[in-house]
C-alpha atoms as a PDB file:
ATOM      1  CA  UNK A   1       0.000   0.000   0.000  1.00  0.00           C
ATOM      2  CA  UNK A   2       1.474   3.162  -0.968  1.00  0.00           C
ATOM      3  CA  UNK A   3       1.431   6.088   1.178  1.00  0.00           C
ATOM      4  CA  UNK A   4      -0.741   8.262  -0.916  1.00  0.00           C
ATOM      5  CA  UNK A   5      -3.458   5.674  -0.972  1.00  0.00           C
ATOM      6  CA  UNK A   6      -3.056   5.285   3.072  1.00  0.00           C
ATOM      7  CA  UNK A   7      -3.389   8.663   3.762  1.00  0.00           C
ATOM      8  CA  UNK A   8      -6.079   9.088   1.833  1.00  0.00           C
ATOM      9  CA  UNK A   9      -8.157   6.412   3.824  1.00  0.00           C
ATOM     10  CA  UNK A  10      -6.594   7.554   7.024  1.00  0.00           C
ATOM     11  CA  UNK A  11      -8.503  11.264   6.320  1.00  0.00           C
ATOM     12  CA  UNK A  12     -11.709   9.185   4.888  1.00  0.00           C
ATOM     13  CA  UNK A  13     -11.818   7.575   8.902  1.00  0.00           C
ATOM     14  CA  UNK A  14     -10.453  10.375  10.727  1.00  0.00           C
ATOM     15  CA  UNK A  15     -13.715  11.712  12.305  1.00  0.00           C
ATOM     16  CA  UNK A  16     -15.141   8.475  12.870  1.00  0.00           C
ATOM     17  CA  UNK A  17     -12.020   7.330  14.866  1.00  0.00           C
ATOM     18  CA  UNK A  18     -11.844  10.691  16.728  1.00  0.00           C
ATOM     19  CA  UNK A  19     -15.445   9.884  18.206  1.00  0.00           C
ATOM     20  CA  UNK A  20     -14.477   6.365  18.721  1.00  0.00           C
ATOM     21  CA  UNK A  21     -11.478   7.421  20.408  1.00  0.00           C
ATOM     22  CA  UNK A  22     -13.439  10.538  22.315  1.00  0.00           C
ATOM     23  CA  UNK A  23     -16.493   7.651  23.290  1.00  0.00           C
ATOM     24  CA  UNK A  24     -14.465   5.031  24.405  1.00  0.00           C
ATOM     25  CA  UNK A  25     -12.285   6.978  27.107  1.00  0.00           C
ATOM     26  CA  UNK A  26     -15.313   9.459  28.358  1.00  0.00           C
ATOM     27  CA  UNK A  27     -17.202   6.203  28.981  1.00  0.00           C
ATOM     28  CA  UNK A  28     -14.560   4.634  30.900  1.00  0.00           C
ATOM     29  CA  UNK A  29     -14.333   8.135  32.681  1.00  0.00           C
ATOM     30  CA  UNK A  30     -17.912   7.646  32.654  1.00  0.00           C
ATOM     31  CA  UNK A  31     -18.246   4.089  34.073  1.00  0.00           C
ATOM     32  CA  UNK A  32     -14.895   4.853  37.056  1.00  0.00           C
ATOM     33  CA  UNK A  33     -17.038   7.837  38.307  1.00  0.00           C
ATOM     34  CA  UNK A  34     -20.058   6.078  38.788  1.00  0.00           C
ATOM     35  CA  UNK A  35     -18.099   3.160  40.741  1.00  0.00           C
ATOM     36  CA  UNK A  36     -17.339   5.676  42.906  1.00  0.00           C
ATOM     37  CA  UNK A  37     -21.080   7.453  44.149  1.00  0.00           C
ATOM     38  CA  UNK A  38     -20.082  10.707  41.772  1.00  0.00           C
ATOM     39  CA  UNK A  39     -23.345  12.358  40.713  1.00  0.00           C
ATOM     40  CA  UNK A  40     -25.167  11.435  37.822  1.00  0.00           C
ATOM     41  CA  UNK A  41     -24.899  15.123  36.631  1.00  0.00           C
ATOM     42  CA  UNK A  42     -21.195  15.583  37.504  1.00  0.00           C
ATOM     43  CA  UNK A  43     -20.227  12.227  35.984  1.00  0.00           C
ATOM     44  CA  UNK A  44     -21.893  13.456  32.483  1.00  0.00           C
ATOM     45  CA  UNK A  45     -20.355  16.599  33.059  1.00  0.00           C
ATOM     46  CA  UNK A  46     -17.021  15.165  33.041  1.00  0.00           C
ATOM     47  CA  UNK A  47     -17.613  12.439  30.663  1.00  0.00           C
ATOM     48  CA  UNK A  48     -18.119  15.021  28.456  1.00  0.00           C
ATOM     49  CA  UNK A  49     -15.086  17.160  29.023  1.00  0.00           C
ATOM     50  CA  UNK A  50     -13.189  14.322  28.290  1.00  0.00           C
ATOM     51  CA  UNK A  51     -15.161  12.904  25.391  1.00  0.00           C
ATOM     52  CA  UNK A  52     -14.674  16.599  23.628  1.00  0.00           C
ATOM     53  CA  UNK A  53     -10.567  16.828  24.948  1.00  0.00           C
ATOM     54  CA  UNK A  54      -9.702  13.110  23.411  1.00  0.00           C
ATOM     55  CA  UNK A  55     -11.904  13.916  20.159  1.00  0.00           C
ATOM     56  CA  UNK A  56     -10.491  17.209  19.573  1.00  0.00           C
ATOM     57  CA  UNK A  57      -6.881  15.812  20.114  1.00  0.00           C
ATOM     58  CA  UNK A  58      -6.964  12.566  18.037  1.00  0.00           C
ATOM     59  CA  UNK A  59      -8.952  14.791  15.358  1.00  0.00           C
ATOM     60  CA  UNK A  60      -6.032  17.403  15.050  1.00  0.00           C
ATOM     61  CA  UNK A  61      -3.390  14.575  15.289  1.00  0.00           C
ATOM     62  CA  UNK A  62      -4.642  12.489  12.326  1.00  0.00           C
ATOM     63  CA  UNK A  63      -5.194  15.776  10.638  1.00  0.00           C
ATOM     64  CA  UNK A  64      -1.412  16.992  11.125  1.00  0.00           C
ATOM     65  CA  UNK A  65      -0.606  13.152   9.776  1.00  0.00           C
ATOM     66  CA  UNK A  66      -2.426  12.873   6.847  1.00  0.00           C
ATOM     67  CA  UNK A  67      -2.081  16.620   5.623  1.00  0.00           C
ATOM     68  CA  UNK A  68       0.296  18.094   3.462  1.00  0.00           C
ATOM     69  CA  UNK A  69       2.256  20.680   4.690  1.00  0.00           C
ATOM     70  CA  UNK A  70       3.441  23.305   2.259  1.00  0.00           C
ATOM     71  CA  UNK A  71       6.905  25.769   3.459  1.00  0.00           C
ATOM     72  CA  UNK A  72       8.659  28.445   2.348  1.00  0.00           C
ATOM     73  CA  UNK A  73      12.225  27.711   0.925  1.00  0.00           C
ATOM     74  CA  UNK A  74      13.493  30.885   1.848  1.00  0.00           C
ATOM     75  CA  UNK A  75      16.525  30.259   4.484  1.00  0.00           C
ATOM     76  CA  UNK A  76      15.548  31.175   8.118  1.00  0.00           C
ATOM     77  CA  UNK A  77      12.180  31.404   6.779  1.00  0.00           C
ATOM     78  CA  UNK A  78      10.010  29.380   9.027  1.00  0.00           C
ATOM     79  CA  UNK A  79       6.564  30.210   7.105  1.00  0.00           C
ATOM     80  CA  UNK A  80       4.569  27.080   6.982  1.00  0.00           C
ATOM     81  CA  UNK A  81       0.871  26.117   5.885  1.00  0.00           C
ATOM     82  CA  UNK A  82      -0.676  22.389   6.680  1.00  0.00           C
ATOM     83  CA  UNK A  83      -4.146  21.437   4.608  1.00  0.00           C
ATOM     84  CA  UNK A  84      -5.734  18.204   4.539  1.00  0.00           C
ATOM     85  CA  UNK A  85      -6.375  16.572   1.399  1.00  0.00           C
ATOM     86  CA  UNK A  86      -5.531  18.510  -1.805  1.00  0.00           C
ATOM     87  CA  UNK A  87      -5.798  17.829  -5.154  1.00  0.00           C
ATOM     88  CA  UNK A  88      -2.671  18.846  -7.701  1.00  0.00           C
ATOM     89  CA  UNK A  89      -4.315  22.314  -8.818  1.00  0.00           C
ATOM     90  CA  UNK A  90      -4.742  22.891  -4.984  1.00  0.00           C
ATOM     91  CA  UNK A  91      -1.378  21.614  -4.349  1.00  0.00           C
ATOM     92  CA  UNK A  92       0.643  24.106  -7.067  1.00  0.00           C
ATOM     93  CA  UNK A  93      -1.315  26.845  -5.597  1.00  0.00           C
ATOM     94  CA  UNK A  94      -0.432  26.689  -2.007  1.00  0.00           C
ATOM     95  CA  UNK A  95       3.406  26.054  -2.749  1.00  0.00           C
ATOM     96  CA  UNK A  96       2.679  29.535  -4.519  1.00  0.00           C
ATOM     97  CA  UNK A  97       1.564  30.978  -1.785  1.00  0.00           C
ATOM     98  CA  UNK A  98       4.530  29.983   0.338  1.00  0.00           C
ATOM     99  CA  UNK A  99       6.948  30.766  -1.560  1.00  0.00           C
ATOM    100  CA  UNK A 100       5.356  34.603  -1.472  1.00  0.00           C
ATOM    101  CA  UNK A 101       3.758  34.563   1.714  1.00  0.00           C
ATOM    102  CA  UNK A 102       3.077  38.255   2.582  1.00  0.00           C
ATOM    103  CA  UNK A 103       5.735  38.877   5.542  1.00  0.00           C
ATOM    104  CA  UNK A 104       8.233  36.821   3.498  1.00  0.00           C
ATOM    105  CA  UNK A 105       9.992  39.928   2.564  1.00  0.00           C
ATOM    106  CA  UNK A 106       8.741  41.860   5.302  1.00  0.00           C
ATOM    107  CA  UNK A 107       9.770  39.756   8.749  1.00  0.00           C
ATOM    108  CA  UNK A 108      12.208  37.328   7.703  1.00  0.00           C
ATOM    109  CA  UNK A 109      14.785  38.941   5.225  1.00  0.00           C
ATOM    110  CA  UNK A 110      16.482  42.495   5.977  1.00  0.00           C
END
């Protein structure tokens, strides 16, 4: 499998794992605080707050893994732009764009 084709599936499940991921540990939150006599309403509460923490992390990991990340070329230039998923047309346009990023001759080059 070639790493185009496996990044491409990895962004098709991304969501769907980052709830799994998000369910699966705010339940077991879930399930430890009940054990315990918390609340009802506090044990939701923090079921929750993990659920969203654990979805929102896993979400913008497999993002940063399966997007491409476009720089400029500049030395000492440390301009950088990460997308998910683009096509060629989308591709040659962002590496464009970083290559004449607006503070490129602005910030980085005296």
């Amino acid at each position: 499998m070639d790493l185009f084709t496996s990044k491409a599936k990895l962004r098709r499940f991304s969501s769907p794992l980052a709830v799994v991921a998000g369910t699966l540990t705010g339940g077991g939150y879930a399930r430890q605080l009940i054990t315990c006599g918390v609340p009802a309403l506090l044990t939701i509460g923090c079921a929750l707050a993990v659920f969203a923490v654990v979805h929102t992390a896993v979400g913008t990991l497999l993002e940063w893994l399966c997007g491409e990340k476009y720089r400029c070329k500049a030395p000492g230039c440390g301009f950088h732009v990460r997308l998910p998923g683009t096509d060629a047309g989308e591709s040659r346009r962002w590496q464009e764009i970083a290559a004449a990023h607006p503070t490129h001759d602005h910030a980085h080059h005296p």
